[in-house]
PDB file of N, CA and C in Angstrom:
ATOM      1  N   UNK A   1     -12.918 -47.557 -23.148  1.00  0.00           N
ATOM      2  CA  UNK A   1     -13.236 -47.209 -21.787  1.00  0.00           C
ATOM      3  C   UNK A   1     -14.750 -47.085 -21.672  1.00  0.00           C
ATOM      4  N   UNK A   2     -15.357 -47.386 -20.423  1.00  0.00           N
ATOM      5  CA  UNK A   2     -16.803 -47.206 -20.309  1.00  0.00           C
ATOM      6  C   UNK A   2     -16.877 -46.454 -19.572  1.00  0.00           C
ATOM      7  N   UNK A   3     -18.258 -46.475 -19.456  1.00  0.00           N
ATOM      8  CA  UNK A   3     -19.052 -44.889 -18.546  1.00  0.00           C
ATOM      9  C   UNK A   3     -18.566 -45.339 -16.953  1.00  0.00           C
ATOM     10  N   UNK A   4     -17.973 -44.658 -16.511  1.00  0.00           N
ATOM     11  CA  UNK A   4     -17.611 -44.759 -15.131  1.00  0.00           C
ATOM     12  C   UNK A   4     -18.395 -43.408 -14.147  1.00  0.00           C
ATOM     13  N   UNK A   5     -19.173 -43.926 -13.061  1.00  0.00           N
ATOM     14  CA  UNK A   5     -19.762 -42.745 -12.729  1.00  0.00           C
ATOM     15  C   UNK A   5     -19.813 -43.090 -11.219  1.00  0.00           C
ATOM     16  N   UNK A   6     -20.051 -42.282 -10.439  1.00  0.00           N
ATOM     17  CA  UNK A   6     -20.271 -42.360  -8.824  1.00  0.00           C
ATOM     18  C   UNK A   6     -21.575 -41.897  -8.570  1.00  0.00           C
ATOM     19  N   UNK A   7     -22.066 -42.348  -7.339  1.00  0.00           N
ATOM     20  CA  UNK A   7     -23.722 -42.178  -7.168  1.00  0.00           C
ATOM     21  C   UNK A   7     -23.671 -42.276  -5.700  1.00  0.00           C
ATOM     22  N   UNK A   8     -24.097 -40.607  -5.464  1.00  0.00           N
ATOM     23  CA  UNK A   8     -24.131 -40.328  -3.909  1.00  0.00           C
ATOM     24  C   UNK A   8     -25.791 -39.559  -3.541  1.00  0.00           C
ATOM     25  N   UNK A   9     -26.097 -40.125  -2.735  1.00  0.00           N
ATOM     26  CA  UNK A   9     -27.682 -39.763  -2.071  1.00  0.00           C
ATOM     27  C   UNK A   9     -26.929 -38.515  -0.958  1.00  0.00           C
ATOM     28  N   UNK A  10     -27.322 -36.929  -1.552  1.00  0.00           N
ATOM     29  CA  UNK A  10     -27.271 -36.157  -0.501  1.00  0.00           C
ATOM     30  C   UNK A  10     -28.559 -35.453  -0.343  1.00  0.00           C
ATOM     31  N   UNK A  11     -29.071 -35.579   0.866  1.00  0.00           N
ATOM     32  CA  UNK A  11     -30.095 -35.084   1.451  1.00  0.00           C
ATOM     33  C   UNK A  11     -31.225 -35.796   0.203  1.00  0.00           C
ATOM     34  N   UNK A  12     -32.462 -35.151  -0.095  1.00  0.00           N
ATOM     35  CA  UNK A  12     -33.038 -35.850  -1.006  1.00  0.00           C
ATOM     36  C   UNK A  12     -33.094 -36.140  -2.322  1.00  0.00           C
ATOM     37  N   UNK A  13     -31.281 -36.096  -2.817  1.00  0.00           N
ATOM     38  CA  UNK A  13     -31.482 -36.061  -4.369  1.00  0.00           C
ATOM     39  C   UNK A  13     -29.563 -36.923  -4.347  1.00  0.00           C
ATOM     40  N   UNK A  14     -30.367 -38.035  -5.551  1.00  0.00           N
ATOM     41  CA  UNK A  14     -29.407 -38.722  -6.012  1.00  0.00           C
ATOM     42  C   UNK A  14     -28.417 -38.362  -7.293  1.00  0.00           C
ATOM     43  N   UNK A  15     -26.690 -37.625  -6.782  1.00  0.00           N
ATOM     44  CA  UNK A  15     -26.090 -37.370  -7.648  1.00  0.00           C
ATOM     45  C   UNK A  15     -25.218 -38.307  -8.764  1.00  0.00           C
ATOM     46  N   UNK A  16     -25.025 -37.951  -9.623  1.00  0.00           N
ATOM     47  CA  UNK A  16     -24.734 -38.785 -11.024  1.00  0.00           C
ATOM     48  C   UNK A  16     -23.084 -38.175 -11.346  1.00  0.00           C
ATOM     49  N   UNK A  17     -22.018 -38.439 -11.342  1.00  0.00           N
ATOM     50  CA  UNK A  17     -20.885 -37.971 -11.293  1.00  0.00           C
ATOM     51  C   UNK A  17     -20.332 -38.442 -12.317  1.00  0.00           C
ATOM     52  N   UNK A  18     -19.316 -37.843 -13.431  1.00  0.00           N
ATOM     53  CA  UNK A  18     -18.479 -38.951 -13.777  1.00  0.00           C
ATOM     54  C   UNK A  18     -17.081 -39.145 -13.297  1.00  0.00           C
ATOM     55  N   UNK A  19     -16.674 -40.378 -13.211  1.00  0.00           N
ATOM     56  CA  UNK A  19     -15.655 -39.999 -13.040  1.00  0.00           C
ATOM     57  C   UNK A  19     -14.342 -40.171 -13.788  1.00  0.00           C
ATOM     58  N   UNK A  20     -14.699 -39.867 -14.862  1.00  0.00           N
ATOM     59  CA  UNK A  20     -13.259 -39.442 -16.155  1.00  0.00           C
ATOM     60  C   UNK A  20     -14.080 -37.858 -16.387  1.00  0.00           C
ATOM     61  N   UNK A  21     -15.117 -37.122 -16.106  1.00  0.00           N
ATOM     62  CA  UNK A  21     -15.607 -36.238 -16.772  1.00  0.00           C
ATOM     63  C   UNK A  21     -15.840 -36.106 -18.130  1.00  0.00           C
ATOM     64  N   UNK A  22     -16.808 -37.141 -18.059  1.00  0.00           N
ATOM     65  CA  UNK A  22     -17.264 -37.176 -19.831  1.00  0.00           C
ATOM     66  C   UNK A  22     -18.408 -36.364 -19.763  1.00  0.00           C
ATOM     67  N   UNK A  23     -19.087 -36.177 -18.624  1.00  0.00           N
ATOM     68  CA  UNK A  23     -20.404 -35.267 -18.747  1.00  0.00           C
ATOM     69  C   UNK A  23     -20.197 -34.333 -17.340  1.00  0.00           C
ATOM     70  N   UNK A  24     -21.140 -33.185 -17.116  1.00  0.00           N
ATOM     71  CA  UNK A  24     -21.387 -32.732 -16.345  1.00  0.00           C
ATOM     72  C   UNK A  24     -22.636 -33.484 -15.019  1.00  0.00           C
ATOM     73  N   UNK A  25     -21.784 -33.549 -14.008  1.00  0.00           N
ATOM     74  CA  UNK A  25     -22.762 -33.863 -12.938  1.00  0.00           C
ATOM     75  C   UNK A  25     -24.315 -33.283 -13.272  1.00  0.00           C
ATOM     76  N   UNK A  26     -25.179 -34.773 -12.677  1.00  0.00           N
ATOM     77  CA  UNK A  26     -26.533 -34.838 -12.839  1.00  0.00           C
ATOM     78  C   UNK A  26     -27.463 -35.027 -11.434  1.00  0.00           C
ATOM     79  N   UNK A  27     -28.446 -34.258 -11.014  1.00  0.00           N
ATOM     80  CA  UNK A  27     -28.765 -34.723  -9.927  1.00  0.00           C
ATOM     81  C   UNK A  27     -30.476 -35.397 -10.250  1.00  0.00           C
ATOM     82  N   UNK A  28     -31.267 -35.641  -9.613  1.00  0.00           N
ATOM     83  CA  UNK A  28     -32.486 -36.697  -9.733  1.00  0.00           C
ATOM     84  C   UNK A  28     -32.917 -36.176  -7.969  1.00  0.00           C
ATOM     85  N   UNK A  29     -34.029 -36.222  -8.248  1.00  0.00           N
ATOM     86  CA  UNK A  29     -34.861 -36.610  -6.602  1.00  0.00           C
ATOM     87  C   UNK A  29     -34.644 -38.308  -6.441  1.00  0.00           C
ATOM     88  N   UNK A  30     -34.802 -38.739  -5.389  1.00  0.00           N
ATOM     89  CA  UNK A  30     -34.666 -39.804  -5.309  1.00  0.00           C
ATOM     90  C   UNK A  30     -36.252 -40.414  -5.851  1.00  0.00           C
ATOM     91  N   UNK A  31     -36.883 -40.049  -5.955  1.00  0.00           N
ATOM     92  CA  UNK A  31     -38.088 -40.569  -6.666  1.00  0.00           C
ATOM     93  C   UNK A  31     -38.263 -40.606  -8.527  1.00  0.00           C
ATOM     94  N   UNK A  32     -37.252 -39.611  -8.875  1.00  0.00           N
ATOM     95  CA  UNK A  32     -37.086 -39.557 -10.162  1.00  0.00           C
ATOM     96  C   UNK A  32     -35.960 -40.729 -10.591  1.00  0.00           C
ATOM     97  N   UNK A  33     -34.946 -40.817 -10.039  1.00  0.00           N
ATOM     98  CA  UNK A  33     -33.537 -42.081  -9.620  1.00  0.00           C
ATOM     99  C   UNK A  33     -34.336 -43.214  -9.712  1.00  0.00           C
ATOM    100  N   UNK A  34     -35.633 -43.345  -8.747  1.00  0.00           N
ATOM    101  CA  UNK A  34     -35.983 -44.730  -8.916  1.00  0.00           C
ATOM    102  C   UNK A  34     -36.900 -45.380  -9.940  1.00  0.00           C
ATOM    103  N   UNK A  35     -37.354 -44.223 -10.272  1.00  0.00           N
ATOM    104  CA  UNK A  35     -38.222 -43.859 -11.715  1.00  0.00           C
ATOM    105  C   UNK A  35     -37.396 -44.306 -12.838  1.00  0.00           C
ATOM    106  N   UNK A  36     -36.330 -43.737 -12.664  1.00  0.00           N
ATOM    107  CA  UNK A  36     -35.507 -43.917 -13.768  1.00  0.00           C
ATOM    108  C   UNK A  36     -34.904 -45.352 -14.245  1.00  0.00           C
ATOM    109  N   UNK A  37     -35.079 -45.937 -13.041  1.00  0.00           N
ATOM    110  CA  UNK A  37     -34.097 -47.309 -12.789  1.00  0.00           C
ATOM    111  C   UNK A  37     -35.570 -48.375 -13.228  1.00  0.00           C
ATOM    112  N   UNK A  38     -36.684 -47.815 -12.713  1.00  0.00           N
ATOM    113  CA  UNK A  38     -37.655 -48.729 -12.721  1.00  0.00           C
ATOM    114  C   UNK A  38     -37.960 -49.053 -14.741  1.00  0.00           C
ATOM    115  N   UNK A  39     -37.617 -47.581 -15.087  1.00  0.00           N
ATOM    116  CA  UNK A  39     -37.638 -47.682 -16.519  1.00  0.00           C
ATOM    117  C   UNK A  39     -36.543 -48.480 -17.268  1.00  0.00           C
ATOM    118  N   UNK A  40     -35.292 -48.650 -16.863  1.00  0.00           N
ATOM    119  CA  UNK A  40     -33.971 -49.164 -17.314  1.00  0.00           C
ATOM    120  C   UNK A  40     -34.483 -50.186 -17.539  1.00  0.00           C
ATOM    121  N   UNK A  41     -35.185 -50.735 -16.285  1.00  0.00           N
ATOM    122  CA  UNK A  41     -35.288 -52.425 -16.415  1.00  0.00           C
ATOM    123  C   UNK A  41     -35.987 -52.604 -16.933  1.00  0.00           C
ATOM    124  N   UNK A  42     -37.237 -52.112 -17.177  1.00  0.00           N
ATOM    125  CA  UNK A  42     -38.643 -52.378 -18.103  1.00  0.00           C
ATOM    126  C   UNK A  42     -37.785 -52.433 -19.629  1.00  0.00           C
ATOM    127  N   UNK A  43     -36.835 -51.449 -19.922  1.00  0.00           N
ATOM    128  CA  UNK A  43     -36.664 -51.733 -21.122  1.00  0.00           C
ATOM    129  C   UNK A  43     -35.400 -52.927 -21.457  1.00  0.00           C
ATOM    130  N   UNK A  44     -34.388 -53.046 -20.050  1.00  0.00           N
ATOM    131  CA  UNK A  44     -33.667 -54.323 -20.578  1.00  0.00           C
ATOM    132  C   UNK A  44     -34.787 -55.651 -20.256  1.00  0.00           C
ATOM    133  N   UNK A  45     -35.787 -55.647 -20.100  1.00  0.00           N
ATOM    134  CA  UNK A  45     -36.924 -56.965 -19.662  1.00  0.00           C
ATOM    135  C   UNK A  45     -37.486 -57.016 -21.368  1.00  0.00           C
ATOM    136  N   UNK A  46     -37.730 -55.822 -21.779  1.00  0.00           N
ATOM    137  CA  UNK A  46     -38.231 -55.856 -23.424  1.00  0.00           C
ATOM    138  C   UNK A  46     -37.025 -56.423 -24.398  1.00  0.00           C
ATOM    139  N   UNK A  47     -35.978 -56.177 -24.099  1.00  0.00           N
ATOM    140  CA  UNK A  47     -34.792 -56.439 -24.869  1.00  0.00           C
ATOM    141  C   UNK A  47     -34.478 -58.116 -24.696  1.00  0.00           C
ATOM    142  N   UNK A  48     -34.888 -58.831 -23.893  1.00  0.00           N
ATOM    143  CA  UNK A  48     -34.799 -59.669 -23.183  1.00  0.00           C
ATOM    144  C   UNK A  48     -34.729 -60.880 -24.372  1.00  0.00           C
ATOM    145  N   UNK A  49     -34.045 -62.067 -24.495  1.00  0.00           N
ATOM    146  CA  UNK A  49     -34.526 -62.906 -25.657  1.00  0.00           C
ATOM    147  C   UNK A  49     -35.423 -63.866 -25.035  1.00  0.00           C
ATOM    148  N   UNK A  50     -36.496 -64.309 -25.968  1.00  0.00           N
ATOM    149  CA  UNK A  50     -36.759 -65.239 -25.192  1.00  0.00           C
ATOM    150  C   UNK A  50     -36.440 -66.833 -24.728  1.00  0.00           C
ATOM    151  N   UNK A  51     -35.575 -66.934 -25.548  1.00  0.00           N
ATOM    152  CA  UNK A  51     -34.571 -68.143 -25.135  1.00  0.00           C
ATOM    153  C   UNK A  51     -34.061 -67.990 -23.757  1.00  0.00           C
ATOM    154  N   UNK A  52     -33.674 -66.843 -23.615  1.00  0.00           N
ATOM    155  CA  UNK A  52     -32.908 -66.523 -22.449  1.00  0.00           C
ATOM    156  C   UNK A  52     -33.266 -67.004 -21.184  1.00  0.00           C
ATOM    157  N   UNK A  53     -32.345 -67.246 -20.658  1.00  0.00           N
ATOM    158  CA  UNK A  53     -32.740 -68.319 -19.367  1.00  0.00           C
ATOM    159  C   UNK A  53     -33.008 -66.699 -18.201  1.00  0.00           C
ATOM    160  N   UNK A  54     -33.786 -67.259 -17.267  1.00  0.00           N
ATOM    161  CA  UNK A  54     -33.869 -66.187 -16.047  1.00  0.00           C
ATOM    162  C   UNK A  54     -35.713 -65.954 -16.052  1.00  0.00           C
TER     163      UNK A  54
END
């Protein structure tokens, strides 16, 4: 089974849910959320092969 999670923007902070409850709910400002995401990709772009088409 994988990480299954829900992602709801209330008021200014983006919540992190799971939903099997493998962790306790997480919340983020939405500036930290996009922070966070901006980092995800920087590191799947490093992981990246360079064969890889895209």
């Amino acid at each position: 089974m994988g990480n299954g999670t829900v992602q709801e923007i209330e008021g200014d902070r983006v919540l992190l849910e799971s939903l099997y409850e493998q962790w306790e709910s997480v919340y983020f400002t939405i500036a930290e959320f996009e922070e966070l995401l901006d980092d995800y990709a920087a590191f799947l772009d490093s992981r990246r092969r360079p064969d890889a088409e895209g």
